[in-house]
Protein backbone atom coordinates (compact mmCIF):
# COMPACT_ATOMS: atom_id res chain seq x y z
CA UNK A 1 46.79 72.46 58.22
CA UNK A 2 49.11 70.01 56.13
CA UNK A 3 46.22 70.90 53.28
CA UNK A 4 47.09 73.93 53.67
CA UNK A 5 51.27 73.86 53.36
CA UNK A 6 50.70 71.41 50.51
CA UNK A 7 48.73 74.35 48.62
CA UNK A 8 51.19 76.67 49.71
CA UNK A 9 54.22 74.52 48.44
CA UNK A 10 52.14 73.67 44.88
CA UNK A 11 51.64 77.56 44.11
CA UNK A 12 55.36 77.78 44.37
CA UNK A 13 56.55 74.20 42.22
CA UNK A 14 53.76 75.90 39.65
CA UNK A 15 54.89 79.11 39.69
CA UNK A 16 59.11 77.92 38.85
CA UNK A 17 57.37 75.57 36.07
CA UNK A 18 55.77 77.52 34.64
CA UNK A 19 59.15 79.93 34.54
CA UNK A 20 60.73 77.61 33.29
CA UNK A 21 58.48 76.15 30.84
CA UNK A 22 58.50 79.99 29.22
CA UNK A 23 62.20 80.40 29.19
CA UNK A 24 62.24 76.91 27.18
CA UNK A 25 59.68 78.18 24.71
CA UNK A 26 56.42 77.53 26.13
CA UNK A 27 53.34 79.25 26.07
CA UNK A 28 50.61 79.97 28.69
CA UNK A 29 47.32 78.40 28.00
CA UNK A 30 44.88 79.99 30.35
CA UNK A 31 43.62 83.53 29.20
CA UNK A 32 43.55 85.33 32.23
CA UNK A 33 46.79 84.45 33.27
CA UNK A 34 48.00 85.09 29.20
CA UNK A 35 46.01 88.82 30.10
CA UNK A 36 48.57 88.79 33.61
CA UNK A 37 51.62 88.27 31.16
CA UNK A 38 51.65 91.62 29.66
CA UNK A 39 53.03 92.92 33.30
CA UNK A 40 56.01 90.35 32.10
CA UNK A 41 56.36 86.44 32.79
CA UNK A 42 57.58 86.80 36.68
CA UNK A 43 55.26 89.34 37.51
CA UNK A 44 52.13 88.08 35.39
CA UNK A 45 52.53 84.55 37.14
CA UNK A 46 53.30 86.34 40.38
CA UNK A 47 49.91 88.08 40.50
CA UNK A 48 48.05 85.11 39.06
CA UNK A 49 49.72 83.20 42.17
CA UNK A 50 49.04 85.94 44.74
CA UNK A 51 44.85 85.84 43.59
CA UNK A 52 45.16 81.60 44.15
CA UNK A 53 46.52 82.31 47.71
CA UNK A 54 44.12 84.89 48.23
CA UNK A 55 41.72 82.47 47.29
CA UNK A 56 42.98 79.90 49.32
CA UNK A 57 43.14 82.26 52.51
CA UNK A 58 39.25 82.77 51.36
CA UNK A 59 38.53 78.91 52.03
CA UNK A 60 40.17 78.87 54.95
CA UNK A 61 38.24 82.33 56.56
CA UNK A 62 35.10 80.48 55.11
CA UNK A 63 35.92 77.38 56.92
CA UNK A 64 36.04 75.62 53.53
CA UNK A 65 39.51 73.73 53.86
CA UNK A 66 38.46 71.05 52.52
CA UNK A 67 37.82 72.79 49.12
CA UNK A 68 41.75 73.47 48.99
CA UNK A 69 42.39 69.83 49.43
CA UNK A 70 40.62 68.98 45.67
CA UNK A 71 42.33 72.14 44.62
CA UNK A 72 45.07 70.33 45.40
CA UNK A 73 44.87 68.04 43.05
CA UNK A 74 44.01 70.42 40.06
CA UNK A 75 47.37 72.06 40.77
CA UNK A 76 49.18 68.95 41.22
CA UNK A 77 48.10 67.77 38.06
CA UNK A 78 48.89 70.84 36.53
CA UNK A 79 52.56 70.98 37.79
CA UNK A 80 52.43 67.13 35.77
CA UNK A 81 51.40 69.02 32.90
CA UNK A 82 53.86 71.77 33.34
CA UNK A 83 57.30 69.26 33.89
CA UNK A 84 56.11 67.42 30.55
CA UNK A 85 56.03 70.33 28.26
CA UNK A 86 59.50 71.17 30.45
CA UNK A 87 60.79 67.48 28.90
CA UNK A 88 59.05 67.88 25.47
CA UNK A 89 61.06 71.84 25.18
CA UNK A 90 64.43 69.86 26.53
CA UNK A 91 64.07 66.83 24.44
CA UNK A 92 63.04 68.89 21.08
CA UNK A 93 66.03 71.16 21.91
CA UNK A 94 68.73 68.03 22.05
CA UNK A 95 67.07 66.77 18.72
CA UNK A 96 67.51 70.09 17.23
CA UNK A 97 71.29 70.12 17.55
């Protein structure tokens, strides 16, 4: 179950991230969630977050938990990714002034 909370609590540090990381400038790199961004930023990253938890929720019904634990990493990784190009936007910003 603590597989599970720690997917739960990654959707949620990507999805304010990746908010963040567009109000500082940044761009999304996946194409289907790029496709999810002409609803608007909140709402394209909202549905792309609501079809990871739906596919979480799959594993789980499946009695494949233990797929969300490597998922788990993915998305950490990701959030990495996403909290650099947050520094890179901040630090390019201070230079800029």
């Amino acid at each position: 179950m603590l597989t599970v909370q720690i997917f739960i609590y990654l959707q949620l540090l990507d999805f304010l991230t990746t908010l963040l990381g567009f109000r500082l400038g940044a761009s999304e790199a996946s194409p289907f969630i790029r496709t999810l961004l002409y609803f608007g930023p909140a709402l394209g990253v909202a549905l792309s977050k609501g079809v990871a938890l739906g596919l979480g929720a799959f594993c789980i019904w499946r009695k494949k938990a233990r797929v969300i634990s490597w998922i788990n990493y993915w998305y950490a990784g990701l959030i990495v990714w996403n909290l650099c190009v947050i520094l890179r936007a901040l630090m390019a910003s201070r230079i800029a002034r």
